[in-house]
C-alpha atoms as a PDB file:
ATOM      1  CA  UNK A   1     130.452 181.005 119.436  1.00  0.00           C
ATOM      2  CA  UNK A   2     131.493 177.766 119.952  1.00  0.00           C
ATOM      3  CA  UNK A   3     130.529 176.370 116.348  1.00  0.00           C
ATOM      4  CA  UNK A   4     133.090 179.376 115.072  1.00  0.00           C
ATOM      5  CA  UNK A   5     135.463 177.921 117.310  1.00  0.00           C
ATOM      6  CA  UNK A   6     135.179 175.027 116.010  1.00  0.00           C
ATOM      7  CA  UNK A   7     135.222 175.940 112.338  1.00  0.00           C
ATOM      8  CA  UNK A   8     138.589 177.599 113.625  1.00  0.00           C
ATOM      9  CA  UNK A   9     140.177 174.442 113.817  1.00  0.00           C
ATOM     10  CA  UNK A  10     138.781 172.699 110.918  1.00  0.00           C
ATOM     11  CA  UNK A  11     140.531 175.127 108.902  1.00  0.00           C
ATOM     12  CA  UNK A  12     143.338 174.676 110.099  1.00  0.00           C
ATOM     13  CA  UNK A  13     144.118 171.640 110.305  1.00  0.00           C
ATOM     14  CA  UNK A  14     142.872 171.747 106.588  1.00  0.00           C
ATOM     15  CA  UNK A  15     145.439 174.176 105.944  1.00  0.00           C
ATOM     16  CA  UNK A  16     148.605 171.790 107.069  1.00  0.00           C
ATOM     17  CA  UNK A  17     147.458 168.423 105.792  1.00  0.00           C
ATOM     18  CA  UNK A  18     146.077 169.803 102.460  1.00  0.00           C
ATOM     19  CA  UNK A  19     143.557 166.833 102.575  1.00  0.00           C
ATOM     20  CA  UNK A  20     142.352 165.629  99.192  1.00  0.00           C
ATOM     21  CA  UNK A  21     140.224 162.578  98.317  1.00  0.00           C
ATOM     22  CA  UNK A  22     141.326 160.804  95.321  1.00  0.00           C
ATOM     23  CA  UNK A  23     138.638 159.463  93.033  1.00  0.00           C
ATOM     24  CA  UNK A  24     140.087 156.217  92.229  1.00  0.00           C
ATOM     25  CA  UNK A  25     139.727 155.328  96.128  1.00  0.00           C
ATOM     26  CA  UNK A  26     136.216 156.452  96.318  1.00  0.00           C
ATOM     27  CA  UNK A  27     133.949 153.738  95.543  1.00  0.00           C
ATOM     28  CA  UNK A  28     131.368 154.066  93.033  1.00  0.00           C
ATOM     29  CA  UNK A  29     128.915 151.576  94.644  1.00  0.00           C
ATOM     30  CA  UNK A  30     129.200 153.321  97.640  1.00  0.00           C
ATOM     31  CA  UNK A  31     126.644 156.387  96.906  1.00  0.00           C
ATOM     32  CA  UNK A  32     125.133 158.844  94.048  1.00  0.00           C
ATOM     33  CA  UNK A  33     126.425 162.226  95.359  1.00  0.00           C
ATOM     34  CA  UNK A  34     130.068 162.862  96.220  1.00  0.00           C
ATOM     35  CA  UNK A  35     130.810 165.269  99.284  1.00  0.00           C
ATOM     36  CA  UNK A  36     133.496 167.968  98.454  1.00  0.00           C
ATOM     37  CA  UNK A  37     135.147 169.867 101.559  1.00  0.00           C
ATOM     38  CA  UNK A  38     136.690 172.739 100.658  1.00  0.00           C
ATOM     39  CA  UNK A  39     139.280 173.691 103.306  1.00  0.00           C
ATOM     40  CA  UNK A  40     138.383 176.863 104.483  1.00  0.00           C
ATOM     41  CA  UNK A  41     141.639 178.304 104.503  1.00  0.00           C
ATOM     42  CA  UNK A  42     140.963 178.860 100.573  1.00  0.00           C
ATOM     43  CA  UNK A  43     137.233 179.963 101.400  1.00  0.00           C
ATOM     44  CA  UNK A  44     138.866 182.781 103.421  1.00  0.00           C
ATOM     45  CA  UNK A  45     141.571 183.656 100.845  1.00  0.00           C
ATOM     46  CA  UNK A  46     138.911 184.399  98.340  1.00  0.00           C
ATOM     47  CA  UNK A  47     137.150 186.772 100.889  1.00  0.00           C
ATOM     48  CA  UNK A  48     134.252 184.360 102.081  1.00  0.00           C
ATOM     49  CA  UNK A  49     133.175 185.485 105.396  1.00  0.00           C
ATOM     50  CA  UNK A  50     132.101 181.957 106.688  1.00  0.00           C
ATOM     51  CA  UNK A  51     133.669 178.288 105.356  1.00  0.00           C
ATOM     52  CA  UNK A  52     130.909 176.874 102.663  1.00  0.00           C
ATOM     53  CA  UNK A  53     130.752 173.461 102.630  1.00  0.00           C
ATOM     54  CA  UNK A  54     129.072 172.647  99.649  1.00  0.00           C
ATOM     55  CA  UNK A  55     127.553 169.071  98.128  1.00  0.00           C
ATOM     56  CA  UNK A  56     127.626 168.803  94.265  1.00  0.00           C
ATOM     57  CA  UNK A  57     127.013 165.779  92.107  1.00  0.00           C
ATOM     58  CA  UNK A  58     130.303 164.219  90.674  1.00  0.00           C
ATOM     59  CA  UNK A  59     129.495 163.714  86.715  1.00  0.00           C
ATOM     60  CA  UNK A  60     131.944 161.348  85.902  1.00  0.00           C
ATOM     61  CA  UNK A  61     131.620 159.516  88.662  1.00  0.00           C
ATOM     62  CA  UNK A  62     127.564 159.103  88.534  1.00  0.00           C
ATOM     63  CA  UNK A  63     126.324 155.314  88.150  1.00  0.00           C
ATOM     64  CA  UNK A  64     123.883 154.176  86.294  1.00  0.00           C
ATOM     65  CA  UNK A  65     120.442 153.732  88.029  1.00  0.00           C
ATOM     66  CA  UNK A  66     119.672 150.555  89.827  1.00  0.00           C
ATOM     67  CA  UNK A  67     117.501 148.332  86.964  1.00  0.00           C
ATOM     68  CA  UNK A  68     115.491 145.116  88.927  1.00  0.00           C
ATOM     69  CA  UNK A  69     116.394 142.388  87.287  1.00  0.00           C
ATOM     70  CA  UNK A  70     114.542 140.832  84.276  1.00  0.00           C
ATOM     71  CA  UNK A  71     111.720 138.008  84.903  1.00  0.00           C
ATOM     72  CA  UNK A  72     112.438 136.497  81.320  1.00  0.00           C
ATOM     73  CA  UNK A  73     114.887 133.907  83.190  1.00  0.00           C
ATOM     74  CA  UNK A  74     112.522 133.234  85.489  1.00  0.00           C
ATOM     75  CA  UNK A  75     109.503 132.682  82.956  1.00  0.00           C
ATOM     76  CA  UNK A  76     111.907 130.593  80.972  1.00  0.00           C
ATOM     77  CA  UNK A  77     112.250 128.395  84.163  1.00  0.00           C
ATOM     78  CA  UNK A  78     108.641 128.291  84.850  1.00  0.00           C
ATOM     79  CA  UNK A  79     107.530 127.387  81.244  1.00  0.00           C
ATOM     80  CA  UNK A  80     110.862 125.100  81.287  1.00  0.00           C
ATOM     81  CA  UNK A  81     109.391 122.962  84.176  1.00  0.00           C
ATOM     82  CA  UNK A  82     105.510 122.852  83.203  1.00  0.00           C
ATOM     83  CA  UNK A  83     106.992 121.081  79.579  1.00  0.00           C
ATOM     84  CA  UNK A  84     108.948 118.541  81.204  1.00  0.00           C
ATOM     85  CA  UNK A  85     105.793 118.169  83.620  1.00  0.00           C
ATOM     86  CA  UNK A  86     104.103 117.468  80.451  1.00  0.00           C
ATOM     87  CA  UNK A  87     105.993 115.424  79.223  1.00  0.00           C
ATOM     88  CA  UNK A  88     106.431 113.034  82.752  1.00  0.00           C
ATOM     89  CA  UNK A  89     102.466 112.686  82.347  1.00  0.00           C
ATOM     90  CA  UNK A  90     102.622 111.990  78.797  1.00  0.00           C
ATOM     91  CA  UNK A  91     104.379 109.169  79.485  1.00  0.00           C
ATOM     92  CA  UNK A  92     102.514 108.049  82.878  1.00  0.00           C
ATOM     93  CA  UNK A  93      99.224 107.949  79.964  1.00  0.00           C
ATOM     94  CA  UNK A  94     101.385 106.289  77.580  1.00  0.00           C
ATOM     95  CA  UNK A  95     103.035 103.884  79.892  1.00  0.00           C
ATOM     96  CA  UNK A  96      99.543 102.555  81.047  1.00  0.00           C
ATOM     97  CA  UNK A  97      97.639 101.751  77.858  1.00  0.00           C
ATOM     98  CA  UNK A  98     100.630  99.772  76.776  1.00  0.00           C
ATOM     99  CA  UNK A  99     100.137  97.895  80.453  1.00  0.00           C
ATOM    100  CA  UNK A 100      95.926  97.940  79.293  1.00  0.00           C
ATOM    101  CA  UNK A 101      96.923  96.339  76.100  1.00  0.00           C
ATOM    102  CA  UNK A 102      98.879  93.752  77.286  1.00  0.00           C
ATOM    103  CA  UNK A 103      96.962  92.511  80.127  1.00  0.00           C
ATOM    104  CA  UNK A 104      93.575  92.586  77.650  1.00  0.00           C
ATOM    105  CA  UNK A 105      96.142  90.510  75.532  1.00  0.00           C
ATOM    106  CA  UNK A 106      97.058  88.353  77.904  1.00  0.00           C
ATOM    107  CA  UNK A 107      93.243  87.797  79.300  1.00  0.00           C
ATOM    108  CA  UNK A 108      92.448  86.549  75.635  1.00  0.00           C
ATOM    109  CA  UNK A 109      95.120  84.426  75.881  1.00  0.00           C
ATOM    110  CA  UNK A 110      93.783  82.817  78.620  1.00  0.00           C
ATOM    111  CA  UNK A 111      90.386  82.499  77.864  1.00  0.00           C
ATOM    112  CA  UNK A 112      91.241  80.860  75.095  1.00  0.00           C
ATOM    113  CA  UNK A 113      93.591  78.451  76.691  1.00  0.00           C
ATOM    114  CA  UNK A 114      90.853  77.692  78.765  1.00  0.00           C
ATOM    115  CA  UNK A 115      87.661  76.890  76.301  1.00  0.00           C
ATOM    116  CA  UNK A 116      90.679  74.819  74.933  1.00  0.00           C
ATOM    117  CA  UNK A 117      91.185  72.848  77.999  1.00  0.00           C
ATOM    118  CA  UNK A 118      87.015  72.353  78.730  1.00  0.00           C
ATOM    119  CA  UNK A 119      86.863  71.149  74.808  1.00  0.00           C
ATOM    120  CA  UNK A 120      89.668  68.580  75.397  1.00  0.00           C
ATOM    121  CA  UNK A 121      88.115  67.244  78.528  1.00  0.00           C
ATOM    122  CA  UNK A 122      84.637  67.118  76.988  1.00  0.00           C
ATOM    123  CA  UNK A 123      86.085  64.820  74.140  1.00  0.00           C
ATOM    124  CA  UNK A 124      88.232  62.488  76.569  1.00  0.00           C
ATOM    125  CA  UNK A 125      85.540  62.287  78.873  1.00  0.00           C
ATOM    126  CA  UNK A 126      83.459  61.550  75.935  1.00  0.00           C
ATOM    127  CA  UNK A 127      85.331  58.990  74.345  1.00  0.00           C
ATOM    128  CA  UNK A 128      85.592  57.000  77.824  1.00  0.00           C
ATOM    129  CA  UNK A 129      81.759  56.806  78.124  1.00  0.00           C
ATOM    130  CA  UNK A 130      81.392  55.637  74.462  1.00  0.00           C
ATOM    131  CA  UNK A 131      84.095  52.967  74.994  1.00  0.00           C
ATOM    132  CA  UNK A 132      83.113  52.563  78.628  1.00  0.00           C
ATOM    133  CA  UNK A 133      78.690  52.811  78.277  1.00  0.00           C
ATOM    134  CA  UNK A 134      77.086  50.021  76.676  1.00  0.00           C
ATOM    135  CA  UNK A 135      74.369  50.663  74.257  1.00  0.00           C
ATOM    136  CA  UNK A 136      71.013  51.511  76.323  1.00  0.00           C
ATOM    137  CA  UNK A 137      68.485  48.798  76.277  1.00  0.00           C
ATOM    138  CA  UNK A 138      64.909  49.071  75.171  1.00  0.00           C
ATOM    139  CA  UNK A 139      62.707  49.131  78.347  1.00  0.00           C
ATOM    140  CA  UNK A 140      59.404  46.877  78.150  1.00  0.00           C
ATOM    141  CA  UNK A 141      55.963  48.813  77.150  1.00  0.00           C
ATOM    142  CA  UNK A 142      52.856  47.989  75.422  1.00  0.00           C
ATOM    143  CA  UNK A 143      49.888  50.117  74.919  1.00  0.00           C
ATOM    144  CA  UNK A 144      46.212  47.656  73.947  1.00  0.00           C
ATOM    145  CA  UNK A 145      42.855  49.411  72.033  1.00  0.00           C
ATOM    146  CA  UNK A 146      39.716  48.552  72.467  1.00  0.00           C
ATOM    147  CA  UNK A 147      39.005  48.166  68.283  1.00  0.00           C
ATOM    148  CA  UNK A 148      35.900  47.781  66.138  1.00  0.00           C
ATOM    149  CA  UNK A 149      36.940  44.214  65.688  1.00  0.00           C
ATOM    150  CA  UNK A 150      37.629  43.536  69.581  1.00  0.00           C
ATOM    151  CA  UNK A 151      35.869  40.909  71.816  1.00  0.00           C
ATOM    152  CA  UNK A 152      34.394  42.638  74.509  1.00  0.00           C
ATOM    153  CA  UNK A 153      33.578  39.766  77.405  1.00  0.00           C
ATOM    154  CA  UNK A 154      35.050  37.072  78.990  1.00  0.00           C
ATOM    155  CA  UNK A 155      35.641  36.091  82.857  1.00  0.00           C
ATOM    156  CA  UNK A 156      39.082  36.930  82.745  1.00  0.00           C
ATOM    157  CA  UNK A 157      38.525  40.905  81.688  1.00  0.00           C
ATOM    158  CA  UNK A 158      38.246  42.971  78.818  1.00  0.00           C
ATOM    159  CA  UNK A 159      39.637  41.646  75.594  1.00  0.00           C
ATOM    160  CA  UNK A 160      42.382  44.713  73.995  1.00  0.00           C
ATOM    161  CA  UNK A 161      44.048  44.986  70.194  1.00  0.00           C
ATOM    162  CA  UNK A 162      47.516  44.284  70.926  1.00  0.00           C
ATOM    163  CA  UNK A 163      49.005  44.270  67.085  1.00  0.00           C
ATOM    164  CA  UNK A 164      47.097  46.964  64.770  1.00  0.00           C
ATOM    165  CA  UNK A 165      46.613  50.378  65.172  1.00  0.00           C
ATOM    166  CA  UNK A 166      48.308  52.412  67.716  1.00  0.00           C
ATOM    167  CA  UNK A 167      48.969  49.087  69.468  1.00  0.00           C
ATOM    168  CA  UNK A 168      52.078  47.664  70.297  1.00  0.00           C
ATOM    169  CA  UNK A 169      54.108  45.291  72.550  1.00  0.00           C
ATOM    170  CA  UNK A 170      57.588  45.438  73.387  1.00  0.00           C
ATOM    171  CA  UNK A 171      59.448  42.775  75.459  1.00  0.00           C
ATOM    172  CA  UNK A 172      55.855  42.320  76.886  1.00  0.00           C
ATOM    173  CA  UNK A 173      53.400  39.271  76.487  1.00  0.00           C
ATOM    174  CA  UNK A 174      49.779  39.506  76.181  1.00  0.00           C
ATOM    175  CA  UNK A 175      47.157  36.470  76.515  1.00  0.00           C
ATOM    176  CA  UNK A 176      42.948  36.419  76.960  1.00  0.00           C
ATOM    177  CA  UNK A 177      43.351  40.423  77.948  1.00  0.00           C
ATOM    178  CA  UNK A 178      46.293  40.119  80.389  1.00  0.00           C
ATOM    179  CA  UNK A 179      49.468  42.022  79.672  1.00  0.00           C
ATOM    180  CA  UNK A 180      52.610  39.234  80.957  1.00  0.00           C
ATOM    181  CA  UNK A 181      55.482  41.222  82.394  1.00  0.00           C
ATOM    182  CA  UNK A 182      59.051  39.540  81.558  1.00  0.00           C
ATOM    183  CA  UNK A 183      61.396  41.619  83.533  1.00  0.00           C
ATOM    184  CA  UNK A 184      60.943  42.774  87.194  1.00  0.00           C
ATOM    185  CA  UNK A 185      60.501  46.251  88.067  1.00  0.00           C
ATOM    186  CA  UNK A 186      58.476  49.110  88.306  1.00  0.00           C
ATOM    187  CA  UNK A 187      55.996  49.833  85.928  1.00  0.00           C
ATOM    188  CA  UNK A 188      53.135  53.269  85.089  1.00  0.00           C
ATOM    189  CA  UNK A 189      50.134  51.297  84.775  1.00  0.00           C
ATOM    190  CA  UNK A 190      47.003  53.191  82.881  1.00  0.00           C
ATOM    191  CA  UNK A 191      43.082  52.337  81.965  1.00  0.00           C
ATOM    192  CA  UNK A 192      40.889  54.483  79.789  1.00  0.00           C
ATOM    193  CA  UNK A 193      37.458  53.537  79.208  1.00  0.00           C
ATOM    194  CA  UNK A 194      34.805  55.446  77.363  1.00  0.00           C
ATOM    195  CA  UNK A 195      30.893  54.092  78.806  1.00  0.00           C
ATOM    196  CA  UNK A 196      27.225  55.358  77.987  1.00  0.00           C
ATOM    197  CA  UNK A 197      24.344  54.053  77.962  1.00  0.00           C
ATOM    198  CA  UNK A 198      21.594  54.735  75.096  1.00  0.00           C
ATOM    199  CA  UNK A 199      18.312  54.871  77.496  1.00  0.00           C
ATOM    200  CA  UNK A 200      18.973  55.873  81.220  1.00  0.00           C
ATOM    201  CA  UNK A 201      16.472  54.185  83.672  1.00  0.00           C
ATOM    202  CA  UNK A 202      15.049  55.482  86.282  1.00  0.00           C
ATOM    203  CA  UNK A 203      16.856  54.206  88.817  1.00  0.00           C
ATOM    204  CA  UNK A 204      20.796  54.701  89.177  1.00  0.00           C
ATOM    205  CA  UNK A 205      23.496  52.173  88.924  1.00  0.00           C
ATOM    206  CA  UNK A 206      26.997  51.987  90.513  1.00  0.00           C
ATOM    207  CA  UNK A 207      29.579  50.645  88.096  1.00  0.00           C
ATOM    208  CA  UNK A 208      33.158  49.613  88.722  1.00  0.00           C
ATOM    209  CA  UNK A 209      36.106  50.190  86.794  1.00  0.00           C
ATOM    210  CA  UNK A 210      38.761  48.483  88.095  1.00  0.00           C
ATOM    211  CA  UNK A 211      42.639  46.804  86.781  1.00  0.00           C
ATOM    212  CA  UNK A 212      44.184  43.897  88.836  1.00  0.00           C
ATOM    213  CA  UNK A 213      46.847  41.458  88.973  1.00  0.00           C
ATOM    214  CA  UNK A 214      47.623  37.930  88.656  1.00  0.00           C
ATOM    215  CA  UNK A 215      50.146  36.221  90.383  1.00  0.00           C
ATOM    216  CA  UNK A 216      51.352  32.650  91.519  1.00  0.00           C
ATOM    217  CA  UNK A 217      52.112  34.105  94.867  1.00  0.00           C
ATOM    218  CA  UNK A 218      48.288  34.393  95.817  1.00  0.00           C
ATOM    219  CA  UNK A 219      45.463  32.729  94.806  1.00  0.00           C
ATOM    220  CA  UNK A 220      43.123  35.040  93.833  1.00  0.00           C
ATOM    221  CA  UNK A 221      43.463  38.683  91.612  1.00  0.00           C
ATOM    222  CA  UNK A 222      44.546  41.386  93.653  1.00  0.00           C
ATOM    223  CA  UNK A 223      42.983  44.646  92.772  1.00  0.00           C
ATOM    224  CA  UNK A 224      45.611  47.185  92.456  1.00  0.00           C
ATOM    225  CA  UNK A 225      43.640  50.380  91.254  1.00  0.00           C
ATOM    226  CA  UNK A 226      39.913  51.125  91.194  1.00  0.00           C
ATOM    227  CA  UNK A 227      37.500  53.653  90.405  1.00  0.00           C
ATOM    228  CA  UNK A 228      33.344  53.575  91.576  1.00  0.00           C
ATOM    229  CA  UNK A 229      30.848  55.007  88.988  1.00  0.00           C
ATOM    230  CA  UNK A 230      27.592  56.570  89.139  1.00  0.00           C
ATOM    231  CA  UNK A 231      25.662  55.828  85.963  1.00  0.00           C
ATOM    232  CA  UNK A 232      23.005  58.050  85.029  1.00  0.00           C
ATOM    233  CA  UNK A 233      23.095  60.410  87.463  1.00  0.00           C
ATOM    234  CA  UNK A 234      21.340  62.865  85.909  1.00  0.00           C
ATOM    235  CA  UNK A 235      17.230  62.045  85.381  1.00  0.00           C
ATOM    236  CA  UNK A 236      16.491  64.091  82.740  1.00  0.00           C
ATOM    237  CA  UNK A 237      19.184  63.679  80.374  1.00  0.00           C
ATOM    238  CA  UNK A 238      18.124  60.234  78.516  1.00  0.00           C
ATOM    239  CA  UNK A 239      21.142  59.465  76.764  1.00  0.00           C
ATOM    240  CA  UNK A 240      24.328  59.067  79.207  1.00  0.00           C
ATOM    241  CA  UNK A 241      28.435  59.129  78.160  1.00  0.00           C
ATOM    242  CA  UNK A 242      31.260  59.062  80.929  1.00  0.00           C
ATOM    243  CA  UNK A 243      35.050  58.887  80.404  1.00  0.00           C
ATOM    244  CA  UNK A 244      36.638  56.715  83.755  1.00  0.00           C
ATOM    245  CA  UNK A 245      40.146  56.900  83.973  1.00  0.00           C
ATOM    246  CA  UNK A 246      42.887  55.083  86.063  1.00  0.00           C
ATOM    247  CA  UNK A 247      46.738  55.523  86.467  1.00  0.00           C
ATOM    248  CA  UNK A 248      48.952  54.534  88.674  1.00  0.00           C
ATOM    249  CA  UNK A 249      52.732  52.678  89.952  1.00  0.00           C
ATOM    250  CA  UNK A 250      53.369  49.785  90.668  1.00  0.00           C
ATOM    251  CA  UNK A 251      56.091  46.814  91.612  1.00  0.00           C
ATOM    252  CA  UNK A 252      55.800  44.031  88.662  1.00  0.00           C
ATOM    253  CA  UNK A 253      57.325  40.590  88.784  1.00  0.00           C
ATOM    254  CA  UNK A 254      58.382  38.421  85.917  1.00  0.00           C
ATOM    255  CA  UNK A 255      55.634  36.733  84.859  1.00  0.00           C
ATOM    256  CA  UNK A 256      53.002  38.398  86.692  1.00  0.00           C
ATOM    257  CA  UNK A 257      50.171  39.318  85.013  1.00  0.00           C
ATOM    258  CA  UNK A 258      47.739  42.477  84.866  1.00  0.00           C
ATOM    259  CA  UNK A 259      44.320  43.270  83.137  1.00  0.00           C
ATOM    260  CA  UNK A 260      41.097  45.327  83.527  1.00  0.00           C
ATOM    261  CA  UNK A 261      37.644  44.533  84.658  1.00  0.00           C
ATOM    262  CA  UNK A 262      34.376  46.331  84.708  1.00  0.00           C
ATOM    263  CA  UNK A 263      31.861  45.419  86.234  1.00  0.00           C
ATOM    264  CA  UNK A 264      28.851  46.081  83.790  1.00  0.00           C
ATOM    265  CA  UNK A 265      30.892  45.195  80.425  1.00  0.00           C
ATOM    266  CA  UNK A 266      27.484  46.174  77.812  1.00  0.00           C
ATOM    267  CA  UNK A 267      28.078  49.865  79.103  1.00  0.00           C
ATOM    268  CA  UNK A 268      31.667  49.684  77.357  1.00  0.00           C
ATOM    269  CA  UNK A 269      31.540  51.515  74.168  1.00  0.00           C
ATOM    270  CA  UNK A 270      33.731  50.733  71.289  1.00  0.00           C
ATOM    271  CA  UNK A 271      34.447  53.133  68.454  1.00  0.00           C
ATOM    272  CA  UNK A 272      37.817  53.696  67.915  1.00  0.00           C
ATOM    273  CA  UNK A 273      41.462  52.943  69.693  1.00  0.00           C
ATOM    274  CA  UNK A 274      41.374  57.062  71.066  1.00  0.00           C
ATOM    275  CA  UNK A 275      38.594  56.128  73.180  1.00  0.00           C
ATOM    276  CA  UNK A 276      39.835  52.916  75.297  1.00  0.00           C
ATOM    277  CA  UNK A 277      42.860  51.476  75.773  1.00  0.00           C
ATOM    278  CA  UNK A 278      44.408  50.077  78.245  1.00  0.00           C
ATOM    279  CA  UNK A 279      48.372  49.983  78.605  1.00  0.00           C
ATOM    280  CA  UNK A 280      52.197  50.219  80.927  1.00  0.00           C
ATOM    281  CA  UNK A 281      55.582  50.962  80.786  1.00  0.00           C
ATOM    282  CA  UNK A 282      58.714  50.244  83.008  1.00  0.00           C
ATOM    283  CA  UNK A 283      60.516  53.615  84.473  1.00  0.00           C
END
């Protein structure tokens, strides 16, 4: 009862104010469907038993349905952004081989600048040790055979080929066998001697092969290298050869002298200037 009541004075008050809703002051944004009130004064005059209140879509006010917005703007952004990002690491790529080229460039540069400088230096230091180095001097040697033609005996020591052959002197002297030194210093002293001995006996022999020096600073040789042979050592071999050797360093003075001695000088055999010889050099 109370809801007719109520309906009562809806209608009513309908009835005075004659309410109506233009359409220019409804907004379209605001909804879809427009609500109509009929006042129910006019529901009753047409011989409606109850006010209607009915909801019905306004045509010519109906919007058009909400559309989402298009992603082409956004895809042109997207594909906008990965070009210039291209582009940004195109030139990052291109910006560092041009840096590659020019420091390879400028490495050549250098290295070249640098074999130029060594080159330069090599031919000024060059130049001041030709102008400042005097020509090297010969140093004394001599190297003495033991020939077809050679004497093989004296008291003094063997007798050596000191001009044909492979024989030579060079700011040396020679005399009776001796080799005279002329400048002071040290010197590679070496002896070769090639022995045998056509029959063996039967009893062994020790022979001595030996090269000494002469000086006016003592009165008698001093030996200075020496080497102890056993001749025919072995019984049963009749016919006997042996190669005895010596080498060694030692201090020269001018005008020393040095020479070889063996002790059993028939035992010497002479063929050729390969076989003995006898010979120094200063170092």
């Amino acid at each position: 009862m109370w809801a007719l009541h109520s309906l009562g004075y809806i209608t009513q008050a309908a009835g005075k104010q004659q309410t109506h809703f233009p359409r220019q002051h409804i907004p379209r944004r605001c909804c879809h469907r427009l609500l109509f009130l009929v006042p129910i004064s006019r529901v009753m005059e047409a011989g409606a038993a109850y006010p209607s209140v009915f909801v019905v879509d306004a045509p010519s006010q109906r919007d058009m349905p909400f559309v989402p917005p298009a992603l082409r703007s956004h895809n042109k952004k997207k594909k906008h952004g990965q070009v210039l990002l291209w582009i940004l690491v195109l030139m990052m790529l291109a910006a560092l081989v041009v840096q590659g080229c020019f420091l390879i460039g400028f490495r050549k540069e250098l290295d070249q600048a640098a074999v130029t400088k060594v080159i330069s230096s090599q031919d000024h230091q060059g130049q001041e040790d030709s102008g400042s180095r005097s020509p090297p001097t010969e140093k004394p040697a001599a190297h003495l055979t033991l020939g077809s033609s050679a004497h093989m005996a004296t008291d003094r020591g063997l007798l050596w080929e000191h001009k044909d052959g492979s024989a030579f002197l060079q700011d040396m002297g020679y005399k009776d066998g001796s080799l005279i030194c002329n400048k002071s210093g040290l010197y590679y002293i070496y002896s070769k001697l090639y022995l045998g001995h056509p029959s063996c006996p039967t009893t062994n022999s020790l022979l001595t092969h030996s090269i000494c020096k002469r000086t006016s600073n003592y009165p008698k040789e001093i030996v200075l290298l020496t080497n102890n042979i056993l001749s025919c050592n072995q019984n049963d071999q009749s016919d006997w050869t042996h190669n005895s050797f010596l080498a060694g360093i030692v201090q020269l003075q001018e005008s020393e002298e040095v020479f070889v001695k063996m002790s059993q000088m028939e035992l010497v055999r002479v063929r050729d200037d390969s076989k003995s010889y006898f010979g120094t050099f200063m170092i």
